[in-house]
N, C-alpha and C. Protein backbone atom coordinates (compact mmCIF):
# COMPACT_ATOMS: atom_id res chain seq x y z
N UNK A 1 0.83 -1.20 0.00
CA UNK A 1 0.00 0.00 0.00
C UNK A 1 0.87 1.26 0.00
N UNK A 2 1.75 1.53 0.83
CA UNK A 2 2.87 2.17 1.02
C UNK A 2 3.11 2.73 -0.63
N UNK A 3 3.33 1.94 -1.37
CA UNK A 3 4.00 2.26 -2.72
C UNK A 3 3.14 3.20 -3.53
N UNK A 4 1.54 2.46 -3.96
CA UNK A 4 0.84 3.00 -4.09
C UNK A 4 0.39 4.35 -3.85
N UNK A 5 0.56 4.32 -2.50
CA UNK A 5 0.64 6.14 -2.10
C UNK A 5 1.79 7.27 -2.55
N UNK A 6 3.31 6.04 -2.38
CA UNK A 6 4.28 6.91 -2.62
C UNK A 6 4.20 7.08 -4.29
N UNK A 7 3.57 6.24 -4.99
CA UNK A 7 3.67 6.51 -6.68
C UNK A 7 2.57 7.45 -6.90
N UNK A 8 1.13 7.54 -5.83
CA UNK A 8 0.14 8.61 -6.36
C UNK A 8 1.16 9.94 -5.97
N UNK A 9 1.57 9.82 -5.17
CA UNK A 9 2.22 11.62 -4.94
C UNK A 9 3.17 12.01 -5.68
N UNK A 10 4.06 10.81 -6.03
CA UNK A 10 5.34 12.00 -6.86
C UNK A 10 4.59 12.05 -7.97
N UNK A 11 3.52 10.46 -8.70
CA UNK A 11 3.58 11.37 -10.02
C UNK A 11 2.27 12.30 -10.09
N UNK A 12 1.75 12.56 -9.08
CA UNK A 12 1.17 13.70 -9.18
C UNK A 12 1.72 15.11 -8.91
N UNK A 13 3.01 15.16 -8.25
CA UNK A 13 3.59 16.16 -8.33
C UNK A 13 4.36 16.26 -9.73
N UNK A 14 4.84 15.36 -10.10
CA UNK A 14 5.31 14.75 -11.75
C UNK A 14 3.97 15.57 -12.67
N UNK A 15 3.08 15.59 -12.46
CA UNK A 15 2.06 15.86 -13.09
C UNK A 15 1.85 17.55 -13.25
N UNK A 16 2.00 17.60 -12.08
CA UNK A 16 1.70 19.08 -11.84
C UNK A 16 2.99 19.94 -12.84
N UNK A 17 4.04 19.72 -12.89
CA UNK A 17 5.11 19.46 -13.38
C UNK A 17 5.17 19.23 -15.32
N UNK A 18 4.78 18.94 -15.22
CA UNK A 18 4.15 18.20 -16.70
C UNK A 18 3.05 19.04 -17.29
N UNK A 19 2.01 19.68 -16.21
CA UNK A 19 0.94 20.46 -16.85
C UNK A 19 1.68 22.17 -16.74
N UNK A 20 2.45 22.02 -16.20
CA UNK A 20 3.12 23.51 -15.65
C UNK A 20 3.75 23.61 -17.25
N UNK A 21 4.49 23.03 -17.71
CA UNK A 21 5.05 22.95 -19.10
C UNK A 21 4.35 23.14 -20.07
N UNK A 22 3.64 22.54 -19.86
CA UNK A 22 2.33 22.86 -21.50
C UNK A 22 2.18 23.68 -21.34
N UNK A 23 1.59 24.26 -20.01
CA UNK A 23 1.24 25.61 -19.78
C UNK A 23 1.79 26.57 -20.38
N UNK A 24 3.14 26.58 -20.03
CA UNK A 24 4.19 27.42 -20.54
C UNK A 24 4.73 27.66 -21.88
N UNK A 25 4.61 26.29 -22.25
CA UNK A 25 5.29 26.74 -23.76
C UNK A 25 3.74 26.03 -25.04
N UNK A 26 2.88 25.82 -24.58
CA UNK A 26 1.38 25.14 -25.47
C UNK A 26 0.26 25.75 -25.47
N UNK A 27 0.18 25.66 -24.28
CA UNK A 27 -1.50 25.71 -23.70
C UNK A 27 -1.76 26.99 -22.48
N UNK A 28 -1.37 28.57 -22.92
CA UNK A 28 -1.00 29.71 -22.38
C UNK A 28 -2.43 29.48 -21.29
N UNK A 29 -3.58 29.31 -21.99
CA UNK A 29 -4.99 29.36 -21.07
C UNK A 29 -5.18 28.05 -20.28
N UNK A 30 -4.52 27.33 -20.33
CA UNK A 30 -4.59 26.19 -19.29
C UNK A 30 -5.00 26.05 -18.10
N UNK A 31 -5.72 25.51 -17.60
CA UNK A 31 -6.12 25.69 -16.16
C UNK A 31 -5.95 23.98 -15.40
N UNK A 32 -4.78 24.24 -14.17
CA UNK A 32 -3.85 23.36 -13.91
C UNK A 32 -4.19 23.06 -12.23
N UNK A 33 -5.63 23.04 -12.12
CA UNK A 33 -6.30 22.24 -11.41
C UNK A 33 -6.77 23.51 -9.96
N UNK A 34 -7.73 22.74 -9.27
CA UNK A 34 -7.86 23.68 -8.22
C UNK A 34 -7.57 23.69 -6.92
N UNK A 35 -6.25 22.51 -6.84
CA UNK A 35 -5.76 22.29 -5.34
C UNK A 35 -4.56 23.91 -5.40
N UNK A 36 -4.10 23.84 -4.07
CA UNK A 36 -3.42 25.08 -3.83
C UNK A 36 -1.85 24.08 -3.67
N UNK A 37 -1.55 23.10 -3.61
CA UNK A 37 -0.47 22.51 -4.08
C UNK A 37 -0.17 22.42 -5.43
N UNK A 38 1.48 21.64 -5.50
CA UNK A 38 2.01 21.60 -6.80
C UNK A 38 2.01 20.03 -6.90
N UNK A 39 0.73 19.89 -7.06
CA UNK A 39 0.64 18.34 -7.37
C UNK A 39 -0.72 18.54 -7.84
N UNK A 40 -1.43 17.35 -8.98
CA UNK A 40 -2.43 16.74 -9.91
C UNK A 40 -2.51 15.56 -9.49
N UNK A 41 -4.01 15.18 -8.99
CA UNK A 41 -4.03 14.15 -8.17
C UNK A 41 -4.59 12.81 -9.82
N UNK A 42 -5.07 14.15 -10.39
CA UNK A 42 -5.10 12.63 -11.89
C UNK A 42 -3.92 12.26 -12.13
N UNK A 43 -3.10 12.61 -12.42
CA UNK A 43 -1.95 12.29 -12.87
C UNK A 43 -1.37 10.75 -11.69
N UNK A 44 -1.17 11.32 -10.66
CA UNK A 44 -1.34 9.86 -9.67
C UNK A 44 -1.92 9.02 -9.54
N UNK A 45 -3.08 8.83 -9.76
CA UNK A 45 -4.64 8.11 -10.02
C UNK A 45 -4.25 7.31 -11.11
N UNK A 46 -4.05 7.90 -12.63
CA UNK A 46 -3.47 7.40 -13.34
C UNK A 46 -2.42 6.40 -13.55
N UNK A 47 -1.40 7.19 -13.23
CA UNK A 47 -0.20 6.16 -12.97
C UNK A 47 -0.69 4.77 -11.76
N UNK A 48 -1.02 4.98 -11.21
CA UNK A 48 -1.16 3.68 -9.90
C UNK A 48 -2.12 2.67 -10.88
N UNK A 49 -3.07 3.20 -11.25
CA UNK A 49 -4.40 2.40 -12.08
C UNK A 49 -3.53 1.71 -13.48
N UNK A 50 -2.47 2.20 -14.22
CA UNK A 50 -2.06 1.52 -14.83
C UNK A 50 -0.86 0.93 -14.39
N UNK A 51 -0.29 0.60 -13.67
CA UNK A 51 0.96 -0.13 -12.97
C UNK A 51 0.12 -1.37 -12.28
N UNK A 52 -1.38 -0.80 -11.75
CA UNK A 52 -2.25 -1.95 -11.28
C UNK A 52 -2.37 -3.00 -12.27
N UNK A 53 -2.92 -2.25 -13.82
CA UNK A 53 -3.63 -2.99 -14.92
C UNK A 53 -2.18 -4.08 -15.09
N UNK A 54 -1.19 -3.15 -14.98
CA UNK A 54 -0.33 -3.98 -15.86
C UNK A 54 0.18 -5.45 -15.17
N UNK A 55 0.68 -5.11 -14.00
CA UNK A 55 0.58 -6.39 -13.35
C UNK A 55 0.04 -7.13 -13.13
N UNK A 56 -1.37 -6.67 -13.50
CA UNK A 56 -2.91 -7.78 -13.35
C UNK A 56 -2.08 -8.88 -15.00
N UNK A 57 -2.28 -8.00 -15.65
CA UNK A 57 -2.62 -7.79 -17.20
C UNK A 57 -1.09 -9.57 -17.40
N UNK A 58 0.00 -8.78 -17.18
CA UNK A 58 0.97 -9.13 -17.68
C UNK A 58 1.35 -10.80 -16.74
N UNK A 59 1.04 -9.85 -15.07
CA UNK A 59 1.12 -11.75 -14.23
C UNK A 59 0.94 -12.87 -15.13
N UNK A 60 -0.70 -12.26 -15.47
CA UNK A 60 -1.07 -13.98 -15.97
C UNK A 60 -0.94 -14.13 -17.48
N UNK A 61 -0.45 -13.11 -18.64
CA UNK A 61 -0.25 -14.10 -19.69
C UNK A 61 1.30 -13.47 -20.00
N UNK A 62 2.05 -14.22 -20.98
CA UNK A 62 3.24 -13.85 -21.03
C UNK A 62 3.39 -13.35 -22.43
N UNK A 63 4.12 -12.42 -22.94
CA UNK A 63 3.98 -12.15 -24.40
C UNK A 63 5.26 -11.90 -24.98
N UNK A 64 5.85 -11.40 -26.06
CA UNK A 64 6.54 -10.92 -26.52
C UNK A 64 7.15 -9.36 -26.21
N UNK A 65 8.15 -8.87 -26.00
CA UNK A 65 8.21 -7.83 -25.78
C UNK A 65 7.89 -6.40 -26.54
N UNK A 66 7.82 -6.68 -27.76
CA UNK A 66 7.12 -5.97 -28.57
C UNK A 66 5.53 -5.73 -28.75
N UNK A 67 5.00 -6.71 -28.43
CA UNK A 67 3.57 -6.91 -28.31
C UNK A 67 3.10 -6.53 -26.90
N UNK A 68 3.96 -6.35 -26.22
CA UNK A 68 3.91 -6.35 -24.52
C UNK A 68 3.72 -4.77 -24.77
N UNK A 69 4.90 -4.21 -25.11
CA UNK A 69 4.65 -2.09 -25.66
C UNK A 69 3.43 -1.94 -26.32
N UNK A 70 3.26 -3.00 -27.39
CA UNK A 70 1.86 -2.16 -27.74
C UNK A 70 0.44 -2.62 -26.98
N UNK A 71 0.67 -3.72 -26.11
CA UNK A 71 -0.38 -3.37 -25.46
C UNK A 71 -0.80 -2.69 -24.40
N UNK A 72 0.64 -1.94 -23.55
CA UNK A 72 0.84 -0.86 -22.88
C UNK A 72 0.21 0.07 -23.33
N UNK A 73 0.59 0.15 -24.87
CA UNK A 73 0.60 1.86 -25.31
C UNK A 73 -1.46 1.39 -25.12
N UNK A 74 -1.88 0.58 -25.61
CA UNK A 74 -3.07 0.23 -26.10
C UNK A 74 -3.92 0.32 -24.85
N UNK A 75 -4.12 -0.37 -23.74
CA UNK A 75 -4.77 -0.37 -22.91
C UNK A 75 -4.50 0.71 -22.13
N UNK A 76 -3.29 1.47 -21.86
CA UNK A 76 -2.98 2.32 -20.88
C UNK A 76 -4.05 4.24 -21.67
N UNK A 77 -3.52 4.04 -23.22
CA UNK A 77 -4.18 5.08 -23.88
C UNK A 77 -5.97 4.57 -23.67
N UNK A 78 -6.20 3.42 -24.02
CA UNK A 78 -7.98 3.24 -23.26
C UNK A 78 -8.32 3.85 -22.10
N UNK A 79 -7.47 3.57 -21.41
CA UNK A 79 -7.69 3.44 -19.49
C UNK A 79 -7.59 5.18 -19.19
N UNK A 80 -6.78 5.56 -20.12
CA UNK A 80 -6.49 6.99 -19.70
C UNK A 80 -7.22 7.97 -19.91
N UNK A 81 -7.84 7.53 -20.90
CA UNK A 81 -9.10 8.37 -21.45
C UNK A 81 -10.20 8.11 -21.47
N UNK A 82 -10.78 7.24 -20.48
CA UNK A 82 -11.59 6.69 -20.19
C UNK A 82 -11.54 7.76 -18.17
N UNK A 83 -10.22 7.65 -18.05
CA UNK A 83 -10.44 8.32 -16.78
C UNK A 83 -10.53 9.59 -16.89
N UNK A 84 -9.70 10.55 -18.03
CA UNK A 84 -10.02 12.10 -18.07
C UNK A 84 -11.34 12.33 -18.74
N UNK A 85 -11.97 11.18 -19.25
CA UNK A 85 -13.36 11.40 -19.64
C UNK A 85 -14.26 11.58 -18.45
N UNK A 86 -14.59 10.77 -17.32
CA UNK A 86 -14.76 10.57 -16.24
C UNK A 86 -14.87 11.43 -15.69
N UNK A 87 -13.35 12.23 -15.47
CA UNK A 87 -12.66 12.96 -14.22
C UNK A 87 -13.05 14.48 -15.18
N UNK A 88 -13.35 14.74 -16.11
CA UNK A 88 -13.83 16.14 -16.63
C UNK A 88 -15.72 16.21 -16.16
N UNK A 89 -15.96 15.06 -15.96
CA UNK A 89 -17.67 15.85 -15.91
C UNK A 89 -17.40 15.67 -14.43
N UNK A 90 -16.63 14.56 -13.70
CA UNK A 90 -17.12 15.04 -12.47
C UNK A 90 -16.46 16.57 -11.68
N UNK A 91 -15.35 16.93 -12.81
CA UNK A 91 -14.88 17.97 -12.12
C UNK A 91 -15.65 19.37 -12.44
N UNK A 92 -16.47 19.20 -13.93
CA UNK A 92 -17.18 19.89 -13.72
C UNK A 92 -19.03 20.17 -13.37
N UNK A 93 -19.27 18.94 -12.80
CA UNK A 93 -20.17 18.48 -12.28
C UNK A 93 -20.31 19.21 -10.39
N UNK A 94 -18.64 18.93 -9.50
CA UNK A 94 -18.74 19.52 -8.58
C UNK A 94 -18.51 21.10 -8.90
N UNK A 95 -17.69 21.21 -9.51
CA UNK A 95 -17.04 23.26 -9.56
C UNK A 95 -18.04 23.94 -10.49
N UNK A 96 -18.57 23.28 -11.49
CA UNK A 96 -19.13 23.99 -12.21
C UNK A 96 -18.27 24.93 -13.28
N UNK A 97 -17.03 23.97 -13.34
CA UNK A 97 -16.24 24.72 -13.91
C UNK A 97 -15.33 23.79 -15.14
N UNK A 98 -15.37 23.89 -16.38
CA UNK A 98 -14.16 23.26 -17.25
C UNK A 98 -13.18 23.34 -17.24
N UNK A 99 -11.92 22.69 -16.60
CA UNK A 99 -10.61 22.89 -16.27
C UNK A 99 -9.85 22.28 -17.73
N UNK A 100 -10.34 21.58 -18.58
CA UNK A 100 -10.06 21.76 -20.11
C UNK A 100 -10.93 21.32 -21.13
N UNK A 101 -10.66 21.68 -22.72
CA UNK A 101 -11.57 22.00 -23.58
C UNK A 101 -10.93 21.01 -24.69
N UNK A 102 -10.78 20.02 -25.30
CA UNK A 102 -10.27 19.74 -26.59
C UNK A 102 -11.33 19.63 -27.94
N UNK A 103 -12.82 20.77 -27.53
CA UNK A 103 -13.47 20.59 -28.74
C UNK A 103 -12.45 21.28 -30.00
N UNK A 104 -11.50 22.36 -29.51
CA UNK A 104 -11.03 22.68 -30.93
C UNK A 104 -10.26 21.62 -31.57
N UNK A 105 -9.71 20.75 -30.99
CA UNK A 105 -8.91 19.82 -31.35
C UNK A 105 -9.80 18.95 -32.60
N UNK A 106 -9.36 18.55 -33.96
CA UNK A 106 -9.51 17.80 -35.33
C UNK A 106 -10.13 16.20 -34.61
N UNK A 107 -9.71 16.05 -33.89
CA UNK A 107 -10.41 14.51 -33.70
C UNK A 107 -11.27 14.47 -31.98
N UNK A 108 -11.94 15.48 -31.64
CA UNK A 108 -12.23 15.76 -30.13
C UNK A 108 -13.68 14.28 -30.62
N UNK A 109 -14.00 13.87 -29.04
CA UNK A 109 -15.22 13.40 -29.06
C UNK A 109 -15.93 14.21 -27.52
N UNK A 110 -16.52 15.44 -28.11
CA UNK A 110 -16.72 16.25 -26.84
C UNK A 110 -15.71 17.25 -25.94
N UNK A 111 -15.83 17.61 -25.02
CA UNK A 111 -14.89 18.71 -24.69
C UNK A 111 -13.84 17.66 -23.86
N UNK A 112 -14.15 16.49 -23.33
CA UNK A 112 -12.92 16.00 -22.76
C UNK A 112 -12.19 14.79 -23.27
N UNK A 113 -12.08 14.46 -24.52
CA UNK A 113 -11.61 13.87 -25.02
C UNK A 113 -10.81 13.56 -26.10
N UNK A 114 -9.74 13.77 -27.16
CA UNK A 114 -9.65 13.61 -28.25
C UNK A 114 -8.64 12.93 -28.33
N UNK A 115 -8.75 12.32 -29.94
CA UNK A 115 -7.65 10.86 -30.59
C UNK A 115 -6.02 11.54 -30.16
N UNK A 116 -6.13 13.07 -30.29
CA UNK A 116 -4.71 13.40 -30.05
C UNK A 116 -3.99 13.16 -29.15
N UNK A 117 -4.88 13.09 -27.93
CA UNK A 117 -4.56 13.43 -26.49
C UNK A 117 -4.91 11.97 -26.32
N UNK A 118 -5.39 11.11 -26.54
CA UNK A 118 -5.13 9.64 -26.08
C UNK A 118 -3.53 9.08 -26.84
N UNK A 119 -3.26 9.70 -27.80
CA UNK A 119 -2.21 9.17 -28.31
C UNK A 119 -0.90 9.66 -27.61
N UNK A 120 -0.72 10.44 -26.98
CA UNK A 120 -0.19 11.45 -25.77
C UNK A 120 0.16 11.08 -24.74
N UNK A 121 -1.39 10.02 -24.14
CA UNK A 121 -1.29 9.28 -22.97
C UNK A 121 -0.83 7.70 -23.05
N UNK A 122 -1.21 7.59 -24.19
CA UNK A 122 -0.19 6.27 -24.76
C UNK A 122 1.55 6.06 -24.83
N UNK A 123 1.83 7.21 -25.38
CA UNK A 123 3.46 7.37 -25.42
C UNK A 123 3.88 7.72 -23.78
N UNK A 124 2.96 8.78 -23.12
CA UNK A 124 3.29 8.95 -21.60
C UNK A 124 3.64 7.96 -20.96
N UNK A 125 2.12 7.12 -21.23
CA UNK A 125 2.24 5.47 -20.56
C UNK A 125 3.95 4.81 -20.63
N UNK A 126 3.90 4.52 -22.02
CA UNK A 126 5.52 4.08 -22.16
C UNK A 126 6.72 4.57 -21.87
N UNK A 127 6.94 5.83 -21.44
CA UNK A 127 7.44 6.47 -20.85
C UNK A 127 7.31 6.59 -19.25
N UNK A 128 6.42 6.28 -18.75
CA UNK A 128 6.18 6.07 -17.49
C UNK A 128 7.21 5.05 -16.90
N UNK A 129 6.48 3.72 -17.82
CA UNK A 129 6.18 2.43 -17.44
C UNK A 129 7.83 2.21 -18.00
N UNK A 130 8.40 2.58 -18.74
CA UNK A 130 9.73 2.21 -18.63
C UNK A 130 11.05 2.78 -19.04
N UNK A 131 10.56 4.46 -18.54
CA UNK A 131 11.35 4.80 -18.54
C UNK A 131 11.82 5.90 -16.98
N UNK A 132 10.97 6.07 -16.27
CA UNK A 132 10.17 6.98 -14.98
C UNK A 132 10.27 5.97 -13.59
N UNK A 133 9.71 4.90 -14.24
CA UNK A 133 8.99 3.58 -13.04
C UNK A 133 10.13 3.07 -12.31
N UNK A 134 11.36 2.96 -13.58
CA UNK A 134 12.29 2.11 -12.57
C UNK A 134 13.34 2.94 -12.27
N UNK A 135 13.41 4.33 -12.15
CA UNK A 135 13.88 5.27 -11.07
C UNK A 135 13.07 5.37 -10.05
N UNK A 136 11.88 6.18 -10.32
CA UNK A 136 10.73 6.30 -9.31
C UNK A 136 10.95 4.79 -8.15
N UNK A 137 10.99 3.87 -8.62
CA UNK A 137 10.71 2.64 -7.67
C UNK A 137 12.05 2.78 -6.47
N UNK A 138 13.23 3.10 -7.15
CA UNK A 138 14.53 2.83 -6.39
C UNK A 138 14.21 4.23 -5.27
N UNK A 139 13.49 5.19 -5.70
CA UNK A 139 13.29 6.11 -4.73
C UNK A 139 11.98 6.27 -3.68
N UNK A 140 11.30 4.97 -4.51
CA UNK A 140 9.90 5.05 -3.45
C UNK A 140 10.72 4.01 -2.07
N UNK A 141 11.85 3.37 -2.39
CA UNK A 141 11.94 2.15 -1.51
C UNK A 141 13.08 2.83 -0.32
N UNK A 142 13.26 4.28 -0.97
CA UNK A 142 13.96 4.50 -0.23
C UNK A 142 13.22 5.77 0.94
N UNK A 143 12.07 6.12 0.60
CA UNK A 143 11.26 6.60 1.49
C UNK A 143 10.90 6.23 2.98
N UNK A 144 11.27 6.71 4.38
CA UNK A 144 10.71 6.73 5.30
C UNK A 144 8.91 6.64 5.51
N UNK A 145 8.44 5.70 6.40
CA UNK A 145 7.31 5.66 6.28
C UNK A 145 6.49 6.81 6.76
N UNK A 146 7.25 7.23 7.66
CA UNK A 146 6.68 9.13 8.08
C UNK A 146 6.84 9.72 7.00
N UNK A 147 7.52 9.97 6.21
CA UNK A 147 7.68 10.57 5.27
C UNK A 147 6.53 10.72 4.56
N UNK A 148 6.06 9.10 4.17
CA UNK A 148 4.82 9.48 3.19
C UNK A 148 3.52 9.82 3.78
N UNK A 149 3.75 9.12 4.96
CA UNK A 149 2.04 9.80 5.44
C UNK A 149 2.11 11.09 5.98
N UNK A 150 3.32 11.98 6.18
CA UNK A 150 3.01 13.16 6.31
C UNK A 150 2.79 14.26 4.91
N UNK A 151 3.34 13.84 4.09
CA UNK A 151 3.00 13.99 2.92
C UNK A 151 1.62 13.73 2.38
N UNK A 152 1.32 12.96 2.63
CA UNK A 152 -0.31 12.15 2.45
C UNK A 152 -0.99 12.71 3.38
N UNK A 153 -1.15 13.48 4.57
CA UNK A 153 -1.77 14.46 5.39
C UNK A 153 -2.16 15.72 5.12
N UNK A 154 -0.56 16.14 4.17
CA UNK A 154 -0.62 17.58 4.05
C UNK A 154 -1.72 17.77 2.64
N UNK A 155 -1.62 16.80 2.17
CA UNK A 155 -2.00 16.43 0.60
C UNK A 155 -3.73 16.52 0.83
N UNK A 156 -4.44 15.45 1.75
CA UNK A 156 -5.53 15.53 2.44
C UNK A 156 -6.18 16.64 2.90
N UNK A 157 -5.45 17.64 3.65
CA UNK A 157 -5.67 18.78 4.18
C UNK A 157 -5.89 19.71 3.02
N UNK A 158 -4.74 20.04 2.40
CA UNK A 158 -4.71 20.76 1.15
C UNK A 158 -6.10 20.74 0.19
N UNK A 159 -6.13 19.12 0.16
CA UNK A 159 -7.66 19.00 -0.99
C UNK A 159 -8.59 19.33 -0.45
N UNK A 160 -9.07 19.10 0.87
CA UNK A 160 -10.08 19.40 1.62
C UNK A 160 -10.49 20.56 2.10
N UNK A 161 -9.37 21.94 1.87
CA UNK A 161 -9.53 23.43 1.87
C UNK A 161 -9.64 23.57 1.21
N UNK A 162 -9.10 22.90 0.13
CA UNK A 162 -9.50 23.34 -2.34
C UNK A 162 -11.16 23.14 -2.23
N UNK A 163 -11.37 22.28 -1.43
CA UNK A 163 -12.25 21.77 -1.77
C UNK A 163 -13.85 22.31 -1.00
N UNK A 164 -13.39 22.91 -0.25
CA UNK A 164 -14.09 24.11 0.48
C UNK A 164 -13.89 26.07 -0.57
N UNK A 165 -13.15 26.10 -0.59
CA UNK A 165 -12.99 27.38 -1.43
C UNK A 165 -13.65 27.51 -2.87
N UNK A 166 -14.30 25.81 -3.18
CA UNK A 166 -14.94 26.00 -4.50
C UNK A 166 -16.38 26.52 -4.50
């Protein structure tokens, strides 16, 4: 469980990190969530849910390693956009607010979804999953267990005043 927590926080600070960039040099009107930290709790959500799939996925059948990437890229780009599909109405379901738009986007299906941006989360995925994961791991193992649950407190607290100010 431990891990799980320690992989939702960095790569949601990873995330925050990641949307701070687009921001900067893509996506000038971006709106990069409404916690008052420098962390994206999708972005963590994400990553844990596919490190879950994959070990479900991969335990029980064995494949080729080439076929193994594309079904990373394949299920992880499903899974991913299946959750920012999700995670856009309920975010603007509670705030009443669209924190992003890809109807201008050539292949959108609605404002939270498009072929571009799944293909995005596909290459992310593989990049995560093997190129991120097996640093990230040598540093989750080296985490104090205070460490993460005070981190995981402040994180709690934080959402739960975001989450009042809306």
């Amino acid at each position: 469980m431990k891990y799980y927590i320690n992989t939702f926080l960095i790569y949601s600070i990873l995330g925050f990190v990641f949307e701070t960039l687009m921001k900067l040099f893509f996506f000038p009107n971006m709106n990069n969530g409404f916690l008052y930290g420098t962390y994206i709790p999708i972005y963590g959500f994400g990553v844990c849910l596919i490190i879950a799939i994959m070990r479900f996925v991969f335990n029980r059948i064995k494949v080729k390693r080439f076929i193994k990437i594309i079904l990373v890229f394949l299920i992880s780009a499903f899974i991913l956009t299946a959750l920012e599909f999700v995670g856009g109405y309920l975010i603007e379901f509670i705030t009443g607010k669209i924190f992003w738009d890809y109807s201008k986007l050539k292949f959108n299906i609605g404002p939270y979804i498009a072929l571009e941006i799944s293909f995005i989360w596909g290459i992310m995925s593989l990049v995560v999953i093997y190129l991120l994961k097996p640093i990230t791991d040598k540093i989750i193992k080296k985490i104090p267990s205070i460490i993460t649950y005070l981190v995981l407190i402040c994180f709690i607290i934080d959402f739960a005043i975001s989450c009042l100010k809306i």
